[in-house]
N, C-alpha and C. Protein backbone atom coordinates (compact mmCIF):
# COMPACT_ATOMS: atom_id res chain seq x y z
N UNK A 1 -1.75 -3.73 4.91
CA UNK A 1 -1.46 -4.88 5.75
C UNK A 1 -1.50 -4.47 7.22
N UNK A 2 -0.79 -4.06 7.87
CA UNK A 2 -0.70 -3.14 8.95
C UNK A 2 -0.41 -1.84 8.97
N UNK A 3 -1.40 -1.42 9.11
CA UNK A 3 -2.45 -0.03 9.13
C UNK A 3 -1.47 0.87 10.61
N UNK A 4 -1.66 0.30 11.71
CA UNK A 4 -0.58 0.55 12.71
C UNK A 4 0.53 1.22 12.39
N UNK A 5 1.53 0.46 11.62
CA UNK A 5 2.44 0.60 11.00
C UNK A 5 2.66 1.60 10.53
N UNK A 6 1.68 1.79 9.15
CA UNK A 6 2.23 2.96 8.41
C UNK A 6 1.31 4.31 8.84
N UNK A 7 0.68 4.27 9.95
CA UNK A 7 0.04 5.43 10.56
C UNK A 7 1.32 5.83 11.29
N UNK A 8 2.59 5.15 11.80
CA UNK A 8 3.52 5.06 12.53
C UNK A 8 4.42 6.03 11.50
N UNK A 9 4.56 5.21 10.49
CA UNK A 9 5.24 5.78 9.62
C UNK A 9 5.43 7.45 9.41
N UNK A 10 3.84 7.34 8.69
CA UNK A 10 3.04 8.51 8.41
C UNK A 10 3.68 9.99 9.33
N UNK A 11 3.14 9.32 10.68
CA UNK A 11 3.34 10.11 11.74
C UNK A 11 4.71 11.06 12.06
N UNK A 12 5.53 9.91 11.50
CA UNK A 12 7.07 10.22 12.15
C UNK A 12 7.71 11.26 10.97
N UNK A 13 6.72 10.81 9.64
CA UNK A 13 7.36 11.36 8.78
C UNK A 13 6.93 13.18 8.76
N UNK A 14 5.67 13.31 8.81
CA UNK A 14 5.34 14.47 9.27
C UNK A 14 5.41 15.29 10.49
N UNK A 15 5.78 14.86 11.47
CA UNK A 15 6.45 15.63 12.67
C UNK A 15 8.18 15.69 12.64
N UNK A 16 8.39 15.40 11.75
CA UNK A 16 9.97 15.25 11.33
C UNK A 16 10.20 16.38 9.92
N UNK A 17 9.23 16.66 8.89
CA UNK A 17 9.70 17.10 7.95
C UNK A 17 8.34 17.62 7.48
N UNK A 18 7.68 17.81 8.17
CA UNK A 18 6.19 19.12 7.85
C UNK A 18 5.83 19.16 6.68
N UNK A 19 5.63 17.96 5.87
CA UNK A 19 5.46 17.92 4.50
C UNK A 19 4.32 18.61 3.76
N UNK A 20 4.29 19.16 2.47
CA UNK A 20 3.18 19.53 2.20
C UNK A 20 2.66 18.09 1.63
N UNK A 21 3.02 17.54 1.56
CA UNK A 21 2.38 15.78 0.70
C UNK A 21 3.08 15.27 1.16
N UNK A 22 2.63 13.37 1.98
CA UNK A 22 3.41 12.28 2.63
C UNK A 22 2.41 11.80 2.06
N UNK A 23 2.82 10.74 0.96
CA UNK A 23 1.91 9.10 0.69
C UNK A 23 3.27 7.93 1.54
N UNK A 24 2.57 6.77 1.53
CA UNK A 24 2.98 5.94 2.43
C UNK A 24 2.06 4.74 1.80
N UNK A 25 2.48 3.86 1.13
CA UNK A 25 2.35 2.85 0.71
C UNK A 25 2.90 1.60 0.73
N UNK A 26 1.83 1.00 1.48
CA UNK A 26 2.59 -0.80 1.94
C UNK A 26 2.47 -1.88 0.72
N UNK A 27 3.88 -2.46 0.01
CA UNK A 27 3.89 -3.34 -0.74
C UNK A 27 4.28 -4.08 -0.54
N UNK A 28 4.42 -4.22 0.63
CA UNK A 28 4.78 -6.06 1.70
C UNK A 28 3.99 -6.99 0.44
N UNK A 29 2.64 -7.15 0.46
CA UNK A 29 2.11 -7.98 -0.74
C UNK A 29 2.77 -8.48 -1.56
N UNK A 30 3.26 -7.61 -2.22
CA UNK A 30 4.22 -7.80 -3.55
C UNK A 30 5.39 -8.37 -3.16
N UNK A 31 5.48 -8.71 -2.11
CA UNK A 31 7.36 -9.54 -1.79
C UNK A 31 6.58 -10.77 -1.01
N UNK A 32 5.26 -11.38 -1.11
CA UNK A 32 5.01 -12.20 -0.32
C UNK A 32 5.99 -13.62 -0.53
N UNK A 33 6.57 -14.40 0.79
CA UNK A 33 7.69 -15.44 -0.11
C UNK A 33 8.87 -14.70 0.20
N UNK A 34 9.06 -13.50 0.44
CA UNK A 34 10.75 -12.90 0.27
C UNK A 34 10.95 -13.39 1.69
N UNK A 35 12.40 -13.46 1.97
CA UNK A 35 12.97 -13.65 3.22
C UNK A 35 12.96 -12.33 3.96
N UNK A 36 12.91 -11.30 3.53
CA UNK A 36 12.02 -10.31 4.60
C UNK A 36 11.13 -10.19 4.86
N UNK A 37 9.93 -10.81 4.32
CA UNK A 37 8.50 -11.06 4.77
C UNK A 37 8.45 -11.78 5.88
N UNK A 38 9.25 -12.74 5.52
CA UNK A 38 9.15 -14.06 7.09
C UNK A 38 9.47 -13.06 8.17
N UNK A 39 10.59 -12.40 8.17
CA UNK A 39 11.37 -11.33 9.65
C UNK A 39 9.97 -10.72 10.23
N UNK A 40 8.91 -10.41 9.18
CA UNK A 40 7.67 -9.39 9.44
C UNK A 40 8.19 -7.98 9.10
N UNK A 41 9.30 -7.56 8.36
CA UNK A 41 9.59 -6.28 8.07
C UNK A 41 8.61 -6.13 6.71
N UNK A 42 7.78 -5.02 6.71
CA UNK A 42 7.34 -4.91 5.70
C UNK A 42 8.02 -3.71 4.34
N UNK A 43 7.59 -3.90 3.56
CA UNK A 43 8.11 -3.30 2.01
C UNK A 43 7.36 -2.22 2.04
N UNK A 44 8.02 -1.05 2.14
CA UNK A 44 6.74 0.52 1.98
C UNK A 44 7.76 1.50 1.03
N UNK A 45 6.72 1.97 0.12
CA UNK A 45 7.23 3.25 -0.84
C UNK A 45 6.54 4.47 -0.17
N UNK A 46 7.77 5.38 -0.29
CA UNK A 46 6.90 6.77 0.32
C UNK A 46 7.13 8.05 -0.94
N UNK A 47 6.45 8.89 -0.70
CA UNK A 47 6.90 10.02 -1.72
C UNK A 47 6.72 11.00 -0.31
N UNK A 48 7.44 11.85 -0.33
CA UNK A 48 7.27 12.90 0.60
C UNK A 48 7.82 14.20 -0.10
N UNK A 49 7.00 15.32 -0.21
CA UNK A 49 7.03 16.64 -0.43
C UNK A 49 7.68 17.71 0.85
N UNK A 50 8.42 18.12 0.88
CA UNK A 50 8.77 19.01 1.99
C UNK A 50 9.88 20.25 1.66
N UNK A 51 10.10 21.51 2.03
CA UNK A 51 10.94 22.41 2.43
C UNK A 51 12.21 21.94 2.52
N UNK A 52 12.28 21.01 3.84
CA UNK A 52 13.92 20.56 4.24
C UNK A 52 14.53 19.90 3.01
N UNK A 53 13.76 19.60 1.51
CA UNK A 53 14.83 18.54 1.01
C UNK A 53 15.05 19.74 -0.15
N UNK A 54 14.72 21.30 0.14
CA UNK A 54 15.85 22.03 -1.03
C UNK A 54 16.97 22.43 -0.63
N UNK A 55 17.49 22.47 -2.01
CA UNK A 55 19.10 22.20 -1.76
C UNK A 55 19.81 20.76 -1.57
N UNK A 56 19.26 20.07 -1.43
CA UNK A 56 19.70 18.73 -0.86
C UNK A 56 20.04 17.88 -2.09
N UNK A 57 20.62 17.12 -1.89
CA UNK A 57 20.97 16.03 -2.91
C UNK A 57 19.85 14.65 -2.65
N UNK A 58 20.17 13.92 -3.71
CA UNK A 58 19.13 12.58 -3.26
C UNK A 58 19.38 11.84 -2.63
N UNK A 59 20.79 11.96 -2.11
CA UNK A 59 21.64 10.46 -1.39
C UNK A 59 21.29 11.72 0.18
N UNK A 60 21.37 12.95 0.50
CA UNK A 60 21.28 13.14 1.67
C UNK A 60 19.76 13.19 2.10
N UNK A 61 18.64 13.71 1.00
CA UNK A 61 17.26 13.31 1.39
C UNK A 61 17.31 12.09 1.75
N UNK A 62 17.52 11.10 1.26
CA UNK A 62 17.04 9.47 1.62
C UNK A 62 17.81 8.98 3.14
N UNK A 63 19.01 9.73 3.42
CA UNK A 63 19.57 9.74 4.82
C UNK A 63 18.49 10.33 6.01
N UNK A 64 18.38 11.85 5.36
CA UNK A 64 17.21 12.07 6.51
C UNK A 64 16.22 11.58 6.63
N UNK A 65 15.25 10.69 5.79
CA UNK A 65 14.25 10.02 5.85
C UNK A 65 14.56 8.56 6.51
N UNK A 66 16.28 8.25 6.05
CA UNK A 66 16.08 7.02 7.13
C UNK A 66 16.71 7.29 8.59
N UNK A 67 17.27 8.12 8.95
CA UNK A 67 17.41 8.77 10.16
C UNK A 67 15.98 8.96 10.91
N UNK A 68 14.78 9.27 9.86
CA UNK A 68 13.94 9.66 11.25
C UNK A 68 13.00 8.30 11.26
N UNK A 69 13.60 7.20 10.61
CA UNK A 69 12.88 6.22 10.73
C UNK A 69 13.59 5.17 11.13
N UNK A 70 14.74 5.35 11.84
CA UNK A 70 15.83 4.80 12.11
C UNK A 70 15.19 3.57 12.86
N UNK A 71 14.72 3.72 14.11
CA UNK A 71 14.05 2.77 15.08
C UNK A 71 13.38 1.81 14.57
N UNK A 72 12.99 1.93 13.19
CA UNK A 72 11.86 0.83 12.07
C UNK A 72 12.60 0.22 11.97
N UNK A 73 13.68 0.95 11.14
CA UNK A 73 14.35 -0.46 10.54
C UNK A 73 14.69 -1.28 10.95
N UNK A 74 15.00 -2.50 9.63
CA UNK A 74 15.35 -3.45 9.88
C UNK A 74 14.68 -4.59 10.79
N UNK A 75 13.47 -3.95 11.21
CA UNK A 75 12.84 -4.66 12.63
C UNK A 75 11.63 -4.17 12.06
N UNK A 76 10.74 -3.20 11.54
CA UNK A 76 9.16 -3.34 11.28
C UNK A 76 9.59 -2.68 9.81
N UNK A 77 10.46 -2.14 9.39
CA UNK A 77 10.43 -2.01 7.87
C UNK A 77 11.88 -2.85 7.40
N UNK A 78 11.53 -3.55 6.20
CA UNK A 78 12.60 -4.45 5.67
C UNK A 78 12.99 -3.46 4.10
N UNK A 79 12.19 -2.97 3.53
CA UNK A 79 12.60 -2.13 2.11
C UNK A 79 11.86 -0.70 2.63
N UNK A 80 12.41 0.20 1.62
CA UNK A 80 11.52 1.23 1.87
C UNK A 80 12.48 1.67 0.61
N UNK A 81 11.41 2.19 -0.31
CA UNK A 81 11.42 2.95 -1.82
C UNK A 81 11.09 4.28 -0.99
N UNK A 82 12.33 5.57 -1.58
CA UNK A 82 11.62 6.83 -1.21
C UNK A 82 11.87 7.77 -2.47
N UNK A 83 11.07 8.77 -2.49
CA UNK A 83 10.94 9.76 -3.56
C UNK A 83 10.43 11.46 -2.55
N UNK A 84 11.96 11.69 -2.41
CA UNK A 84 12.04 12.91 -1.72
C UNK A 84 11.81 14.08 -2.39
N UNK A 85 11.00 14.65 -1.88
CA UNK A 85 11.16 16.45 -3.50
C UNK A 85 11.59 17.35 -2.41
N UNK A 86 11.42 17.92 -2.89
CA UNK A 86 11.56 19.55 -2.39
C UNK A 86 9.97 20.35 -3.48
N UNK A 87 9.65 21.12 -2.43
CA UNK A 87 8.21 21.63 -3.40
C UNK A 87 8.61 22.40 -5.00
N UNK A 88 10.04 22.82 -4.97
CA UNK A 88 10.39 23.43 -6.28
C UNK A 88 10.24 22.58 -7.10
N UNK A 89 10.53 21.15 -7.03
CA UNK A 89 10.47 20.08 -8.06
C UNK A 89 8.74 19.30 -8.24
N UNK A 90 8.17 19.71 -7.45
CA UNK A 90 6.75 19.30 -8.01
C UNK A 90 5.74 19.67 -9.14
N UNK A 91 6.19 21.11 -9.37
CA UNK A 91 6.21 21.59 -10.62
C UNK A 91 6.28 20.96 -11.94
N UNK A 92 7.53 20.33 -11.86
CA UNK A 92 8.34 19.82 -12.64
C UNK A 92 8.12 18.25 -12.95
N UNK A 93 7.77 17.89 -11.50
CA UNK A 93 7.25 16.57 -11.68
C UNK A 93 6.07 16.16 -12.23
């Protein structure tokens, strides 16, 4: 949908957490009709691979991912699905 956007995304997410893998996927589509569509916040799932999330729990990965996307929210992102690893768990995944 807006390409802008999740190059924005993209961006922030990899100068923030040096990922070896960042997908970034807009499913605004799929909520067309929701009352966050009207705001223009769009719906994005991310998976991000990185270093910083070993050791970490899942409730503090999903903090640092919305910490460095803090400025989005609520105002150009309305949902955001995340799937934080750490590279030990890709293995596995």
């Amino acid at each position: 949908m807006n390409n802008q956007r999740l190059d924005t995304i993209r961006n922030k997410l990899i100068a923030t957490f040096s990922p070896l893998e960042c997908l970034v996927e807009d499913e605004s589509a799929l909520h067309a009709g929701h009352a966050g569509a009207a705001s223009g916040g769009g719906h994005y799932k991310i998976r991000i691979v990185s270093t910083v999330f070993e050791g970490q729990n899942r409730l503090k990965r999903h903090r640092l991912v919305y910490d460095c996307l803090a400025e989005m929210m609520h105002s150009e992102i309305h949902a955001l699905a995340i799937n934080a690893l750490a590279p030990s768990e890709t293995k596995a995944a």
